[in-house]
C-alpha atoms as a PDB file:
ATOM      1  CA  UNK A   1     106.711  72.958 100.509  1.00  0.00           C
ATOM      2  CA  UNK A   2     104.751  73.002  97.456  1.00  0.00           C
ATOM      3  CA  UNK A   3     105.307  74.426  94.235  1.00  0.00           C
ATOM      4  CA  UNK A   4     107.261  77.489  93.685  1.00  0.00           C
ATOM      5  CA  UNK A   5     107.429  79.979  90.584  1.00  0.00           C
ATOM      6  CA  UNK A   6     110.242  80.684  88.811  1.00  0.00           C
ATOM      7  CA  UNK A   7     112.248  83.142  90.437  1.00  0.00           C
ATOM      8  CA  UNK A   8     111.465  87.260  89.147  1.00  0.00           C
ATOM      9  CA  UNK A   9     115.295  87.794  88.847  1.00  0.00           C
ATOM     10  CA  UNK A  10     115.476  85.311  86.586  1.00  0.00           C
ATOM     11  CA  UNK A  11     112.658  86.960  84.524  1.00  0.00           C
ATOM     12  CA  UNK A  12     114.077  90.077  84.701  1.00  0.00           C
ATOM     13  CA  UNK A  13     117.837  88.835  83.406  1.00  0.00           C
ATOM     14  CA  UNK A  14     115.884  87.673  80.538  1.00  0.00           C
ATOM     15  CA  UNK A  15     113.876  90.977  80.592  1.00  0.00           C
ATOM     16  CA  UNK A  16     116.292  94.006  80.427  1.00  0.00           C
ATOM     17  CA  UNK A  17     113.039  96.470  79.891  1.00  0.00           C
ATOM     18  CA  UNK A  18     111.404  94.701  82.483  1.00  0.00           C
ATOM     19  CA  UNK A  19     113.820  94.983  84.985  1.00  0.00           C
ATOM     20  CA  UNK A  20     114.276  98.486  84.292  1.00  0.00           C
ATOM     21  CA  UNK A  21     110.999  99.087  84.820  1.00  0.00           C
ATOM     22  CA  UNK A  22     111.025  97.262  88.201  1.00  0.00           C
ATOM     23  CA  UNK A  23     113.798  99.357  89.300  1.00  0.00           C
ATOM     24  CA  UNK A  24     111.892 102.827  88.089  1.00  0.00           C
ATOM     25  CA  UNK A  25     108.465 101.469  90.211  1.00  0.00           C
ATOM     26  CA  UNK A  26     110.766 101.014  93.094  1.00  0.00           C
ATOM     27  CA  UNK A  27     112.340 104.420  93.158  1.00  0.00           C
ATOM     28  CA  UNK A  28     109.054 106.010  92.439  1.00  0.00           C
ATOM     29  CA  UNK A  29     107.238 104.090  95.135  1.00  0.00           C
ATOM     30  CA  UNK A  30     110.068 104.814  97.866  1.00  0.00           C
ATOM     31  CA  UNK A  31     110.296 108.634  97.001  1.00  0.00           C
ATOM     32  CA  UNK A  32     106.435 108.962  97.399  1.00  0.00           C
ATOM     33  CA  UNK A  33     106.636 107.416 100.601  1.00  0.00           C
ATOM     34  CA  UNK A  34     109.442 109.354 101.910  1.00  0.00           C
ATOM     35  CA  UNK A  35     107.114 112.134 101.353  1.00  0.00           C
ATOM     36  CA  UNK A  36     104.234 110.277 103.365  1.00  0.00           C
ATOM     37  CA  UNK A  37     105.438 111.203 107.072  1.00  0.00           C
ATOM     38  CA  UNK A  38     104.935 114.824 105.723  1.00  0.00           C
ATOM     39  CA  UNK A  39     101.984 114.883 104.720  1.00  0.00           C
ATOM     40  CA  UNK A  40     100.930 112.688 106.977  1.00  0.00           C
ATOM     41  CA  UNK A  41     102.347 114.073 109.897  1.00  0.00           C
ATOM     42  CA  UNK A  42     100.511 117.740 108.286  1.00  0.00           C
ATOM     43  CA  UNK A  43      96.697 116.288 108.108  1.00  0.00           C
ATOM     44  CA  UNK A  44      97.567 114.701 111.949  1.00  0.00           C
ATOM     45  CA  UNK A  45      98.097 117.989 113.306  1.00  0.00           C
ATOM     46  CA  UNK A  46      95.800 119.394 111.270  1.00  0.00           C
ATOM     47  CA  UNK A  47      92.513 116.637 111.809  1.00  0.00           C
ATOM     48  CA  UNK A  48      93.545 113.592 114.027  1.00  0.00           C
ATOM     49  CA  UNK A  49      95.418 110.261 113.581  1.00  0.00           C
ATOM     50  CA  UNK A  50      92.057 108.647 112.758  1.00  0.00           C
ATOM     51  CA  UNK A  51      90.750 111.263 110.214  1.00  0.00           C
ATOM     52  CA  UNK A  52      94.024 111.512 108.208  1.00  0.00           C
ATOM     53  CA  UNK A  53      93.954 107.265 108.392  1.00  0.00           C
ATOM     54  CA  UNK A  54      91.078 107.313 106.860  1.00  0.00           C
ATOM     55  CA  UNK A  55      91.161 109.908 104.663  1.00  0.00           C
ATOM     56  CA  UNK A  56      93.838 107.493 103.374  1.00  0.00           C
ATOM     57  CA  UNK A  57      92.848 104.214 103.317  1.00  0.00           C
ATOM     58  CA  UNK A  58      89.069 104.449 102.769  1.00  0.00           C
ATOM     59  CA  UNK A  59      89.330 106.173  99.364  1.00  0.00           C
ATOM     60  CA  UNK A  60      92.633 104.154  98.120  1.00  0.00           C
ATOM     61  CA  UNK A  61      90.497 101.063  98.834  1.00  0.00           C
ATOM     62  CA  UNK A  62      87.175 102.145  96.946  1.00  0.00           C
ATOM     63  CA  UNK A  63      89.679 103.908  94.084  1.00  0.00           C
ATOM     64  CA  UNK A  64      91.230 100.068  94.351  1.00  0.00           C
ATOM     65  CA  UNK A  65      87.203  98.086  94.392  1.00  0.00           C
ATOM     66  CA  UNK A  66      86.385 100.253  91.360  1.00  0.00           C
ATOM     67  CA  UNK A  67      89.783  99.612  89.309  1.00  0.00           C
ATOM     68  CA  UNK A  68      89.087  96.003  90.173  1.00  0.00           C
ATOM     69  CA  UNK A  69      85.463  95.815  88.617  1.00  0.00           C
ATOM     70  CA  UNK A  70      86.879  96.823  85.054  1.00  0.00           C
ATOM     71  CA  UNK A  71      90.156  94.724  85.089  1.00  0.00           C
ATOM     72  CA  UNK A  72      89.210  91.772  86.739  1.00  0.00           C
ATOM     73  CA  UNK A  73      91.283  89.112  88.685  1.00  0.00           C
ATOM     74  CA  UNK A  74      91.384  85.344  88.401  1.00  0.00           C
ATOM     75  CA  UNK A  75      90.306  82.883  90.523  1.00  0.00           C
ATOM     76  CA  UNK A  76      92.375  82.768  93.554  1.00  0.00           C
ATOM     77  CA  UNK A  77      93.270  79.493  95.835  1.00  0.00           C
ATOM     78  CA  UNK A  78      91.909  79.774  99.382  1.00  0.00           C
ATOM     79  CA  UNK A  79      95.475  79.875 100.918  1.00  0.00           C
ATOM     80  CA  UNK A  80      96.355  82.514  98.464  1.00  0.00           C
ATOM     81  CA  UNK A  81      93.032  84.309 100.215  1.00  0.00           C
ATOM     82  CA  UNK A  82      94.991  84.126 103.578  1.00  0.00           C
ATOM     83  CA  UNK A  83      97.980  85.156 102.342  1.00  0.00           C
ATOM     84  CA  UNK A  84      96.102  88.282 101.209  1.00  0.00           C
ATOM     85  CA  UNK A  85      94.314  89.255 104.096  1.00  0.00           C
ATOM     86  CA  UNK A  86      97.049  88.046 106.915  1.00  0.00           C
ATOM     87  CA  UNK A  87      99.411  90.964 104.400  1.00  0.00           C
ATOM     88  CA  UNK A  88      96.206  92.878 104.319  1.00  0.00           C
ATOM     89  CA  UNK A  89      95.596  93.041 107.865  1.00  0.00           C
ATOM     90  CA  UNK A  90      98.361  92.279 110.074  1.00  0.00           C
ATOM     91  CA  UNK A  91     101.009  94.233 107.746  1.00  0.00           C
ATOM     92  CA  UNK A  92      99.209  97.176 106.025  1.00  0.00           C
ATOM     93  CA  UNK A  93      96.518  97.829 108.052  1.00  0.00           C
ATOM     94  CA  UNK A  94      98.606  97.272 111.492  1.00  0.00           C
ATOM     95  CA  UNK A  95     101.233  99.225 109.877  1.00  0.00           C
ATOM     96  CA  UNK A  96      98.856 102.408 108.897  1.00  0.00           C
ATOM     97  CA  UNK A  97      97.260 102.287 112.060  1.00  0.00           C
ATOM     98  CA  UNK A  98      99.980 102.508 114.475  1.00  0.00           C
ATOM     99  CA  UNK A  99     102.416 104.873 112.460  1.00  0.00           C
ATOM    100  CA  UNK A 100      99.014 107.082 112.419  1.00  0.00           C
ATOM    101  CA  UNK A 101      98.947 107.619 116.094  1.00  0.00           C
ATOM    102  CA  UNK A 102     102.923 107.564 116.482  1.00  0.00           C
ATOM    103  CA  UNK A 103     103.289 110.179 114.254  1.00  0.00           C
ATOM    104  CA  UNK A 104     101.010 112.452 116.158  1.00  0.00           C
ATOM    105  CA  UNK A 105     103.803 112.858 118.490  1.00  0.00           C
ATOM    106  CA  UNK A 106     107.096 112.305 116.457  1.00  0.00           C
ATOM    107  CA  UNK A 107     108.175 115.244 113.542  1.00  0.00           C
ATOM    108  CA  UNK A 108     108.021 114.013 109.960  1.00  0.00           C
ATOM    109  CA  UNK A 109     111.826 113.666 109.827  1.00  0.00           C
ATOM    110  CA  UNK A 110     112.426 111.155 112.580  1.00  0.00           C
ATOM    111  CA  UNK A 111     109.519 108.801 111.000  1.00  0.00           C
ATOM    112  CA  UNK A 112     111.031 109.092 108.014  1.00  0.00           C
ATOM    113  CA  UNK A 113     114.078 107.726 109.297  1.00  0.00           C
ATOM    114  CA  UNK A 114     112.506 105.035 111.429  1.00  0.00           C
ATOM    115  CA  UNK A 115     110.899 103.707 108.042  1.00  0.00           C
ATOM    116  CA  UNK A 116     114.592 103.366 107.118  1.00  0.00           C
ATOM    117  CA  UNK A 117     114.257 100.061 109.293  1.00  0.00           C
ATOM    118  CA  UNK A 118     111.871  98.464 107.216  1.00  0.00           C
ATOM    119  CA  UNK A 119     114.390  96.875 104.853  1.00  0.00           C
ATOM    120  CA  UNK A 120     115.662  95.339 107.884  1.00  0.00           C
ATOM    121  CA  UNK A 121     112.578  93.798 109.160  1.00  0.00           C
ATOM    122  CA  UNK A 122     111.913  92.522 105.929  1.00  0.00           C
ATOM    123  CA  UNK A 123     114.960  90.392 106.124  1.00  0.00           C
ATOM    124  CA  UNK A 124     114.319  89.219 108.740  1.00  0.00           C
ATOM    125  CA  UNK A 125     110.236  87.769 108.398  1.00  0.00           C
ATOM    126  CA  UNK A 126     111.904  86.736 105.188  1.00  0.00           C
ATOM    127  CA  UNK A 127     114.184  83.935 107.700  1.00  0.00           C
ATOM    128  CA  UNK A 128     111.245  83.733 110.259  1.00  0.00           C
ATOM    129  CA  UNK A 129     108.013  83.489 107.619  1.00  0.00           C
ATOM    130  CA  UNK A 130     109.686  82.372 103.765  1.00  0.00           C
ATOM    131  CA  UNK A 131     112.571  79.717 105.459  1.00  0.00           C
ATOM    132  CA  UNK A 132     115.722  82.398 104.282  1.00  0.00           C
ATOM    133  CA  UNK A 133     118.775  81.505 105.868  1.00  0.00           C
ATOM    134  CA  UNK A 134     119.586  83.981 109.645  1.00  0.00           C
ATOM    135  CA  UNK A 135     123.120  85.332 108.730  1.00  0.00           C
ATOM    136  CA  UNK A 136     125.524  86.939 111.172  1.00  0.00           C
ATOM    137  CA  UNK A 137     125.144  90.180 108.727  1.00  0.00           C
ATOM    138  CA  UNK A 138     121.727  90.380 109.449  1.00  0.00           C
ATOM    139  CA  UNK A 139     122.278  90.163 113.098  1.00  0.00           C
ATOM    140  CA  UNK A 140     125.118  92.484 113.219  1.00  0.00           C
ATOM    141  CA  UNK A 141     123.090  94.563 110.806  1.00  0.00           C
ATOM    142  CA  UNK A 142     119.265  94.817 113.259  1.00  0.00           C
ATOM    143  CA  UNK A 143     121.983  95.063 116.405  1.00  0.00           C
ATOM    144  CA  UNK A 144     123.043  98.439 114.923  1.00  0.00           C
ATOM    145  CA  UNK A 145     119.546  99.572 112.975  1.00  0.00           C
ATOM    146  CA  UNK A 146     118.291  98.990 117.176  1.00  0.00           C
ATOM    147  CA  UNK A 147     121.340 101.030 118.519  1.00  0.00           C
ATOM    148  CA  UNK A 148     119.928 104.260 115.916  1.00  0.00           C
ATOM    149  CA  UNK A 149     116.325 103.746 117.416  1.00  0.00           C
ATOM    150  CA  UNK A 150     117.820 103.903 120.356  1.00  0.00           C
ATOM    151  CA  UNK A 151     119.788 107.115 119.851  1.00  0.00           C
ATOM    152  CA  UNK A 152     116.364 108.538 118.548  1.00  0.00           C
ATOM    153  CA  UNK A 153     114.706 107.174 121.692  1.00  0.00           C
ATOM    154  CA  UNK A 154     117.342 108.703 124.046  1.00  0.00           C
ATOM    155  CA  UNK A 155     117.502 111.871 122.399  1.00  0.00           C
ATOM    156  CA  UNK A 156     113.745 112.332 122.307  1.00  0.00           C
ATOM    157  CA  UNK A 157     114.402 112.171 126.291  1.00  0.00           C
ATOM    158  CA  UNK A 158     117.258 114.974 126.313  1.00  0.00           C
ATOM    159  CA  UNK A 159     115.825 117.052 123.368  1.00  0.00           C
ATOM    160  CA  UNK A 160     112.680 117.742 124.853  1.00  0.00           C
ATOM    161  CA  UNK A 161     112.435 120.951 121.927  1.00  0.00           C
ATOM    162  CA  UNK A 162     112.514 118.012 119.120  1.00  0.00           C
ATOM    163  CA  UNK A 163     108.543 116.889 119.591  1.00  0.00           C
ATOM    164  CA  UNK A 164     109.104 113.518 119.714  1.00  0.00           C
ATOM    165  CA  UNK A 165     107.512 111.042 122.091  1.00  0.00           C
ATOM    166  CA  UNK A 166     109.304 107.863 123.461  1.00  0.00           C
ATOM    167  CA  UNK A 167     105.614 106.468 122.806  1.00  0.00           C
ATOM    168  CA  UNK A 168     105.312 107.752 119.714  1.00  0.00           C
ATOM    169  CA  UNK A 169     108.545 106.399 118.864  1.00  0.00           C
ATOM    170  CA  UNK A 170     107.780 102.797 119.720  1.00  0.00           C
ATOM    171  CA  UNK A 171     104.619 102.662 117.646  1.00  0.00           C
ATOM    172  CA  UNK A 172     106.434 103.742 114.464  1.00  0.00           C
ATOM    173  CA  UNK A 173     108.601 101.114 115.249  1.00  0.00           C
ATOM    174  CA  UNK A 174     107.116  98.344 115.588  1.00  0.00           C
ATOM    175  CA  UNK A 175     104.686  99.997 112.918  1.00  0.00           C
ATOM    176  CA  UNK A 176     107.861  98.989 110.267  1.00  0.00           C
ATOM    177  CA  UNK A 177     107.639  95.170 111.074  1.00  0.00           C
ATOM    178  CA  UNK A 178     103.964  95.535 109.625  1.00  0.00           C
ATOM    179  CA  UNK A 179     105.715  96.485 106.575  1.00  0.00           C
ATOM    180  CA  UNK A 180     107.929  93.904 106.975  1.00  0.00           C
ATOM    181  CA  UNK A 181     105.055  90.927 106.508  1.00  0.00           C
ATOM    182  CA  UNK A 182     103.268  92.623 104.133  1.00  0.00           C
ATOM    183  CA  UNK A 183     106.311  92.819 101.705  1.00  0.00           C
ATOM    184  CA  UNK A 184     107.066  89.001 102.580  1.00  0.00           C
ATOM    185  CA  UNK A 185     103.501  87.543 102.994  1.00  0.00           C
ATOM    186  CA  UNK A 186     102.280  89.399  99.583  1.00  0.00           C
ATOM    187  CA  UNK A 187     105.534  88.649  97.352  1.00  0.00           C
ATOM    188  CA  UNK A 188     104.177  84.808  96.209  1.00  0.00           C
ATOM    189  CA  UNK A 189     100.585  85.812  95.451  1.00  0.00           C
ATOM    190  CA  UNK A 190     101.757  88.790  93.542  1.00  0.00           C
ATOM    191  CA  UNK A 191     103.804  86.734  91.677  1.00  0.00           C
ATOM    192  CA  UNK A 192     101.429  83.967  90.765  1.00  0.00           C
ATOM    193  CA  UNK A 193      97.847  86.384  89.839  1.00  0.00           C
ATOM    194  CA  UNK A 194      99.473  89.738  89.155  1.00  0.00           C
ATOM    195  CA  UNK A 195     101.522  92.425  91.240  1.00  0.00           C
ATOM    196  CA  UNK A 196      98.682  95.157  90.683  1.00  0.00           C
ATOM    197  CA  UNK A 197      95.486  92.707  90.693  1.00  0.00           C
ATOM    198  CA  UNK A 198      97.075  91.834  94.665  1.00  0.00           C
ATOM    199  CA  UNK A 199      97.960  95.389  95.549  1.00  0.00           C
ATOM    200  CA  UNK A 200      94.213  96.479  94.634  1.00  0.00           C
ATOM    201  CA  UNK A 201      93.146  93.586  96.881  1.00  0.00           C
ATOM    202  CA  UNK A 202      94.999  94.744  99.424  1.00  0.00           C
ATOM    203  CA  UNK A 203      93.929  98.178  99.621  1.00  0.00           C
ATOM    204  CA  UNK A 204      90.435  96.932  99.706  1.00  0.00           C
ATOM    205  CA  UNK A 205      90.950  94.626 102.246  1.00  0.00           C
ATOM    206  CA  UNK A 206      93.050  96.993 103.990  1.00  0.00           C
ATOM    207  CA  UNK A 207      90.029 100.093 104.191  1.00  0.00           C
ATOM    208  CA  UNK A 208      87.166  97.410 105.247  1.00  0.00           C
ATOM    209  CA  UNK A 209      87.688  98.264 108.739  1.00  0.00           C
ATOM    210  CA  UNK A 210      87.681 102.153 108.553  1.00  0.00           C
ATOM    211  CA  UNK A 211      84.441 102.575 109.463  1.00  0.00           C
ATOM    212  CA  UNK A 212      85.581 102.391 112.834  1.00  0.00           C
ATOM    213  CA  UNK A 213      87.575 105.142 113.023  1.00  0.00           C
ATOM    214  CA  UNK A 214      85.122 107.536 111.860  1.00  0.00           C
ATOM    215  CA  UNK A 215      84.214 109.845 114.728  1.00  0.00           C
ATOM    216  CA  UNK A 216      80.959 111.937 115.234  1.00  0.00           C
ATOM    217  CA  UNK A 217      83.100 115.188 114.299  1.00  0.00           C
ATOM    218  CA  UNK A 218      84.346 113.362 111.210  1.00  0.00           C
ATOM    219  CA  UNK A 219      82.072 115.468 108.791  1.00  0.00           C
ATOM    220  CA  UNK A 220      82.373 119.130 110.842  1.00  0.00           C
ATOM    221  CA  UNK A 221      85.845 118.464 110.568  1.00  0.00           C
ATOM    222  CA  UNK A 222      85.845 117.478 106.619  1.00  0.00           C
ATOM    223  CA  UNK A 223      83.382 121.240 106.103  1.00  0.00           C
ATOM    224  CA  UNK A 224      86.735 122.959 108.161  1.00  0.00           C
ATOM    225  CA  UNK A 225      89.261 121.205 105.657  1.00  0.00           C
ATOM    226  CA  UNK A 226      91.254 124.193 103.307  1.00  0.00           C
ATOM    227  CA  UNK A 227      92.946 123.158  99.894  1.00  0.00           C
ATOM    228  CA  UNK A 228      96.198 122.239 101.138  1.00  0.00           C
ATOM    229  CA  UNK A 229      94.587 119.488 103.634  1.00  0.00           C
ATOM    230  CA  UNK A 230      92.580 118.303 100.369  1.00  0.00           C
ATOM    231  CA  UNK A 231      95.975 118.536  98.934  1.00  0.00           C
ATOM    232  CA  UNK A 232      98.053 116.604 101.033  1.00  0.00           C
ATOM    233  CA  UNK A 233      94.705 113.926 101.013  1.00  0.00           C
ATOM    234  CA  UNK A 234      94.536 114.001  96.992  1.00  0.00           C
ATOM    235  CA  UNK A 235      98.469 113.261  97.696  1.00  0.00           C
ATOM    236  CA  UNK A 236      98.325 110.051 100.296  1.00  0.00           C
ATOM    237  CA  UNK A 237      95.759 108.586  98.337  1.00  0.00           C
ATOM    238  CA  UNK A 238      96.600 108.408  94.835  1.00  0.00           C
ATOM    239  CA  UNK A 239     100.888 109.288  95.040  1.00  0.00           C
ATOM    240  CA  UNK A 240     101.656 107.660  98.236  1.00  0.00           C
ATOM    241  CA  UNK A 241      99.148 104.775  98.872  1.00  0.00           C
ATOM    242  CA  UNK A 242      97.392 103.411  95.116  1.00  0.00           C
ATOM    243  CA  UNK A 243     100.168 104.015  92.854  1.00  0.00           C
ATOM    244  CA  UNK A 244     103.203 103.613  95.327  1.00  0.00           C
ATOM    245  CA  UNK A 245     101.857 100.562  96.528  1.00  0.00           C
ATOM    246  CA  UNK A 246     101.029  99.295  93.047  1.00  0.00           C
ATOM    247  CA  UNK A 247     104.326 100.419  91.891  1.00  0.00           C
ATOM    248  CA  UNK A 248     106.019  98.142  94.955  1.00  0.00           C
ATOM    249  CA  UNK A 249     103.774  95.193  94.122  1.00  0.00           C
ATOM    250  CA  UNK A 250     104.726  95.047  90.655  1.00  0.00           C
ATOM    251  CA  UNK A 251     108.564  95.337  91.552  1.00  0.00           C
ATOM    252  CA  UNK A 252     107.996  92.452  93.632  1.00  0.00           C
ATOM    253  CA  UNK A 253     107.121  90.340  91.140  1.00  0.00           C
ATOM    254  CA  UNK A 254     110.085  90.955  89.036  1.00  0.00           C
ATOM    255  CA  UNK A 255     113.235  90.597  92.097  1.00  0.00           C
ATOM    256  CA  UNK A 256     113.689  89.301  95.427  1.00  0.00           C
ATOM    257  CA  UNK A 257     111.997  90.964  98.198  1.00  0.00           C
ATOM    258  CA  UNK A 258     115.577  91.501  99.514  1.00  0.00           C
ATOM    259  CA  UNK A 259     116.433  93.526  96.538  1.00  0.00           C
ATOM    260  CA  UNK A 260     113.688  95.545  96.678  1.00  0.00           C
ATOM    261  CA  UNK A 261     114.306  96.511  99.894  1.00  0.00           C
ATOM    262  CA  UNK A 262     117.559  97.947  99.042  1.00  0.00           C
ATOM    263  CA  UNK A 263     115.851 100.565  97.581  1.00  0.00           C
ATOM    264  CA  UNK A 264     113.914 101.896 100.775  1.00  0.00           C
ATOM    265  CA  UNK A 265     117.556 103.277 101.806  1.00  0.00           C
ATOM    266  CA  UNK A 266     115.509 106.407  99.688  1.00  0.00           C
ATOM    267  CA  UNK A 267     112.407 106.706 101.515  1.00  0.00           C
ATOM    268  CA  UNK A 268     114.058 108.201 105.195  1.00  0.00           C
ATOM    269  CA  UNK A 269     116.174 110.751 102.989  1.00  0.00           C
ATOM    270  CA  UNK A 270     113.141 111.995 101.482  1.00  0.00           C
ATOM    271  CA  UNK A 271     111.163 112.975 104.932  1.00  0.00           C
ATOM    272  CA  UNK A 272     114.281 114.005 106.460  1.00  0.00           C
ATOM    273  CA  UNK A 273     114.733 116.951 103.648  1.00  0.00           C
ATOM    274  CA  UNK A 274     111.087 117.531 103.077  1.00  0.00           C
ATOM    275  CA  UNK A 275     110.275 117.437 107.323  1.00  0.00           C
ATOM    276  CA  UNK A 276     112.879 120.306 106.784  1.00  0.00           C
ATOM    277  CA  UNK A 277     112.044 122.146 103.776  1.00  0.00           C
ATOM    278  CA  UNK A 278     107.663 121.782 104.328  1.00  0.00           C
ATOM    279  CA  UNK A 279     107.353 121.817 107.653  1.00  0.00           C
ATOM    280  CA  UNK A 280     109.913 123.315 109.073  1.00  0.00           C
ATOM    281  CA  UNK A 281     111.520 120.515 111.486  1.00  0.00           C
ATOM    282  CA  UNK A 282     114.992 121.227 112.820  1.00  0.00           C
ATOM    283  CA  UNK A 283     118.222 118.981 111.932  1.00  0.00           C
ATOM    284  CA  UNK A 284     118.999 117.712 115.664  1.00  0.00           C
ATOM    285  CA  UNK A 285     122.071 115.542 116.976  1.00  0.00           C
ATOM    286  CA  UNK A 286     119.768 112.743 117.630  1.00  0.00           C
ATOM    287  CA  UNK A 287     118.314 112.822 113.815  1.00  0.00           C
ATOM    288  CA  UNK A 288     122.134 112.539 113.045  1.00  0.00           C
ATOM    289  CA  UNK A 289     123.234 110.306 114.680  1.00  0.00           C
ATOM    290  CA  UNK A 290     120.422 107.589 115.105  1.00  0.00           C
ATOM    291  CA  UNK A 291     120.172 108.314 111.161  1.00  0.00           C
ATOM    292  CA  UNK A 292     123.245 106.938 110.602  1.00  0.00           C
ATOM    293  CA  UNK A 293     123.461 104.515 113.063  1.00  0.00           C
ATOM    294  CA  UNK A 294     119.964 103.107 110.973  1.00  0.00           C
ATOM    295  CA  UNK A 295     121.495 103.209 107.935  1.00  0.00           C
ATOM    296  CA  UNK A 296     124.474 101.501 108.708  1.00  0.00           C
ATOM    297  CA  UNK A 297     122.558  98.995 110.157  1.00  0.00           C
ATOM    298  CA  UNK A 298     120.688  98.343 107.705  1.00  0.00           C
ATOM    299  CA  UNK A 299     123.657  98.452 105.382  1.00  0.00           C
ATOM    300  CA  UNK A 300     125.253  95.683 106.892  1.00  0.00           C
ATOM    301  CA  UNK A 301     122.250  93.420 106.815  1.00  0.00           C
ATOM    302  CA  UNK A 302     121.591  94.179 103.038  1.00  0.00           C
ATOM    303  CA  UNK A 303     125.113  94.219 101.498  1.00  0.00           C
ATOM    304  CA  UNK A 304     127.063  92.003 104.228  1.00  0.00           C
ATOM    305  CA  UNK A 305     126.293  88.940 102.532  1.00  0.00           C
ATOM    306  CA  UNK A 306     127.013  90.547  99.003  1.00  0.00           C
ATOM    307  CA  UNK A 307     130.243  91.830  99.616  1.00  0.00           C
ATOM    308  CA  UNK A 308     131.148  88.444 100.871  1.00  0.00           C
ATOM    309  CA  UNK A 309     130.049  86.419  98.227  1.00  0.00           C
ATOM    310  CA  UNK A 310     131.938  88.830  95.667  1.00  0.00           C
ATOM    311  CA  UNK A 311     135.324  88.562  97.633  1.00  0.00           C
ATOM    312  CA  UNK A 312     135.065  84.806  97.569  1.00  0.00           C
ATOM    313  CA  UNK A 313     134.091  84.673  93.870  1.00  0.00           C
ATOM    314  CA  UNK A 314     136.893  87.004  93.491  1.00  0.00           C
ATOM    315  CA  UNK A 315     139.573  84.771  95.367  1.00  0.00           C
ATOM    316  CA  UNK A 316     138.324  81.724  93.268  1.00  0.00           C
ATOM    317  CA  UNK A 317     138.663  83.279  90.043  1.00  0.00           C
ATOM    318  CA  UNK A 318     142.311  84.787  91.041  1.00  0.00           C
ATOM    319  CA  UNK A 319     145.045  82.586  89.828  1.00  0.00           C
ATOM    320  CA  UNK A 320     146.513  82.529  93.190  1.00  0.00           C
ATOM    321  CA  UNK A 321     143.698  80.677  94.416  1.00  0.00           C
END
């Protein structure tokens, strides 16, 4: 298979500032984009799925070209290129474009908590794209992350007063296993020419194709915009999308993608209360329930395996063993 680095953990056990650091990108990178769907979900209602996308992405990815010019990058491998731009394309950019367009039809709070899958899906292109072994945790674990979708899904039918679209729904969802290849496609090339050299690729990459979503309104609507859209843009692009994203990339390179993932447990607790607080969403059985049905789910399929492998170093160290 090649050559492969030396693992981050081990870095970071050598590293206790460095790992702490990891740790403090991750949490600041999850708790920006907990607060994503909101704003988000704000400029959606406010504009349209394709202005607030690229109100995003096309100034996070000329903020990223213009950071690039000063810092540089070194020379990267032509199969490190298509790692890039298959992350690039088929996970960010496939991921911003169809949680866009679900969210126009789902509240803040139940994104939020879809997102809450994405540590799931990133175990699991970890097995299917990186060669990580399929455990019956991880099973178990998407099983009952699928059963909370589908509590969100079936309450979105019976709740007709909680906004949300089956439709709208599904595109979030699958929006996550974007996310899910990004994290796993991007981790090596981060790794090997720099966690925030790749993430400004990335975003560059990722805003190339913008220019199709601009619509002959786009600049009437842009003259219409009040401070708190410019707000909540000013937000996604510099909070949620350049430095979150950096912040992610350079965790990456110091743990295992699993790991990292742990931490997204934050990001769906973060809409839920700000969906609530800012825009005024209501705290429904099917939020509840499918909520915790997610993050049990996802739970399982992180610390299943753990939890095992500390009982059985337990019972080996016990004398009774």
């Amino acid at each position: 298979r090649g050559h492969r680095p030396v693992r981050p953990v081990a870095e970071s056990a050598m590293n206790p500032g460095g790992k702490a650091t990891a740790f403090a990108a991750l949490l600041f990178a999850v708790s920006m984009w907990g607060l994503i769907p909101v704003a988000m979900r704000y400029l959606i209602l406010e504009l349209s799925p394709q202005a607030a996308m690229v109100l995003r992405l096309y100034p996070a990815g000329l903020l990223a070209i213009v950071v690039l010019t000063f810092i540089g990058v070194r020379r990267i491998a032509a199969r490190d290129w298509l790692r890039i731009a298959i992350a690039s394309v088929a996970g960010n950019l496939g991921y911003q474009i169809l949680a866009a367009f679900g969210m126009q039809t789902v509240p803040a709070s139940w994104t939020g908590l879809l997102f809450g899958l994405e540590p799931v899906f990133i175990a699991l292109f970890a097995v299917l794209l990186a060669g990580e072994r399929l455990t019956l945790w991880l099973v178990a674990g998407i099983v009952l992350a699928l059963l909370g979708t589908a509590a969100l899904m079936l309450g979105s039918a019976l709740l007709p007063a909680a906004d949300a679209s089956l439709s709208g729904l599904m595109l979030i969802t699958i929006s996550t296993m974007g996310w899910g290849i990004y994290t796993v496609v991007i981790r090596p090339v981060s790794v090997k020419y720099g966690s925030f050299e790749v993430a400004c690729l990335a975003l560059g990459i990722s805003a190339l194709p913008m220019g199709l979503f601009v619509t002959p309104d786009f600049p009437h609507m842009l003259g219409g915009m009040g401070p708190i859209e410019w707000l909540a843009v000013g937000f996604v692009v510099i909070f949620g999308t350049f430095l979150a994203t950096s912040a992610w990339n350079y965790a990456l390179g110091h743990m295992d993608s699993a790991i990292a993932g742990v931490f997204l447990y934050v990001q769906p607790i973060v809409a839920a209360i700000g969906g609530i607080l800012l825009l005024g969403e209501r705290l429904t059985w099917p939020l509840i329930a499918g909520g915790a049905l997610i993050i049990a789910g996802v739970a399982i399929a992180q610390f299943g395996p753990r939890m095992r492998r500390t009982q059985l170093e337990r019972s080996a160290r016990s004398p009774m063993a």
